[in-house]
Protein backbone atom coordinates (compact mmCIF):
# COMPACT_ATOMS: atom_id res chain seq x y z
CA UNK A 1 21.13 -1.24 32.69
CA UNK A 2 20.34 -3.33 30.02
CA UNK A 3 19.44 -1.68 26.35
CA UNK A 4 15.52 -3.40 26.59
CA UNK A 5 15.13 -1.61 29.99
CA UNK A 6 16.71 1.78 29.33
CA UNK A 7 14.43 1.86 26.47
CA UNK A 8 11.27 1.59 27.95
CA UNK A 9 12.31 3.90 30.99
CA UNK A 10 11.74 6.68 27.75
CA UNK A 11 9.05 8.80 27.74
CA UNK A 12 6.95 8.05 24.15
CA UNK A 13 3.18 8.04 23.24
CA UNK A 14 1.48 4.43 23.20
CA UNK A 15 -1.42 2.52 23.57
CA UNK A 16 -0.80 -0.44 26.24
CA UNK A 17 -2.87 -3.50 26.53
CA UNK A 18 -2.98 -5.65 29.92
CA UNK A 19 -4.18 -9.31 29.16
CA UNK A 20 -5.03 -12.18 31.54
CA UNK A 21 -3.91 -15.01 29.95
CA UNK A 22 -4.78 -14.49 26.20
CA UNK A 23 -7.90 -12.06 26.81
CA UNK A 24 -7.31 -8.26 26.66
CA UNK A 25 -8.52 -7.06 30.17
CA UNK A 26 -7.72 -3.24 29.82
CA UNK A 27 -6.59 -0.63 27.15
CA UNK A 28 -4.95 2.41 27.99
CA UNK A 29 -2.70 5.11 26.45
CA UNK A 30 0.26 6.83 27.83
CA UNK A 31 3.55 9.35 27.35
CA UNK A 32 5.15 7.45 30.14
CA UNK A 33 4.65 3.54 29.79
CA UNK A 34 6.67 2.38 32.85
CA UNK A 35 5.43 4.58 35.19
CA UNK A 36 1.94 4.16 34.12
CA UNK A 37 2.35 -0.01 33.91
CA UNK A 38 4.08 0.47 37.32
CA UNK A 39 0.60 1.85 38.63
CA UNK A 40 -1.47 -0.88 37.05
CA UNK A 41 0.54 -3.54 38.62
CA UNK A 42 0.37 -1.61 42.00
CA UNK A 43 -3.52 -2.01 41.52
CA UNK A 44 -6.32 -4.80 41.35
CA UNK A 45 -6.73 -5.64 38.53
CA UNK A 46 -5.82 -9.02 37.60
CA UNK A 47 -3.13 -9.46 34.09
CA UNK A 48 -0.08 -11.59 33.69
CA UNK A 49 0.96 -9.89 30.18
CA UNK A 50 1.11 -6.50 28.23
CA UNK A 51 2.06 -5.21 24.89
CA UNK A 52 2.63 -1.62 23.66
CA UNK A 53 1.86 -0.10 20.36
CA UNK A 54 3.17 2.91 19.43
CA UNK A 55 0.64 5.66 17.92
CA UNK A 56 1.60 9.16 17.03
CA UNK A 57 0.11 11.73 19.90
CA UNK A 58 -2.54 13.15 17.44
CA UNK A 59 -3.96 9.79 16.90
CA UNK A 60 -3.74 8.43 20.79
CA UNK A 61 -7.09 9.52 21.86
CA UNK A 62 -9.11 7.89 18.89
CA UNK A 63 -6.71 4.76 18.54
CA UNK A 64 -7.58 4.09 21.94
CA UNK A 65 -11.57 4.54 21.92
CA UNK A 66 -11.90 2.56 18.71
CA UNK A 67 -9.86 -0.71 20.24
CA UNK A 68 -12.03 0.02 23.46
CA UNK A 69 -14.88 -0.14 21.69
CA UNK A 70 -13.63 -3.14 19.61
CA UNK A 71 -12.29 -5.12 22.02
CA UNK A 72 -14.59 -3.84 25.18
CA UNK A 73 -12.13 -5.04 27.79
CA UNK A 74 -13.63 -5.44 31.40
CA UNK A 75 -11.35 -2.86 33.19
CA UNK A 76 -12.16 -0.07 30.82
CA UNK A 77 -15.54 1.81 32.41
CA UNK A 78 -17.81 3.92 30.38
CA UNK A 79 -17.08 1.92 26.76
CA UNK A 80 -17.71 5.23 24.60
């Protein structure tokens, strides 16, 4: 197992981002990236890319409705 792998297979609070092509198509947070990213390529929605940001666990829930709001990708329902 390579270092890059065996470090995202840990568990750690994050906000993820799924882009198609250069356009931020969803924005979700997790404890568990891979298995969560591993569920999001298992469904429809269309993305080619992702990044993760780390954010402390008492910050994940707002982090993540401010960039929703700011960014207002097309996958997220219910923009808040």
């Amino acid at each position: 197992m390579n270092i890059e792998r065996e470090f995202f297979l840990k568990d750690f609070y994050c906000i993820y981002y799924l882009y198609d092509k250069d356009t931020i198509v969803y924005i979700g947070k997790t404890k568990r990236p891979a298995d969560r990213l591993m569920q999001h390529a298992k469904s429809d929605k269309i993305f080619n890319s992702i990044s993760i940001q780390y954010c402390h666990k008492d910050e994940i829930t707002k982090t993540e409705i401010r960039l929703i709001n700011k960014y207002r990708p097309k996958y997220n329902k219910g923009w808040k």
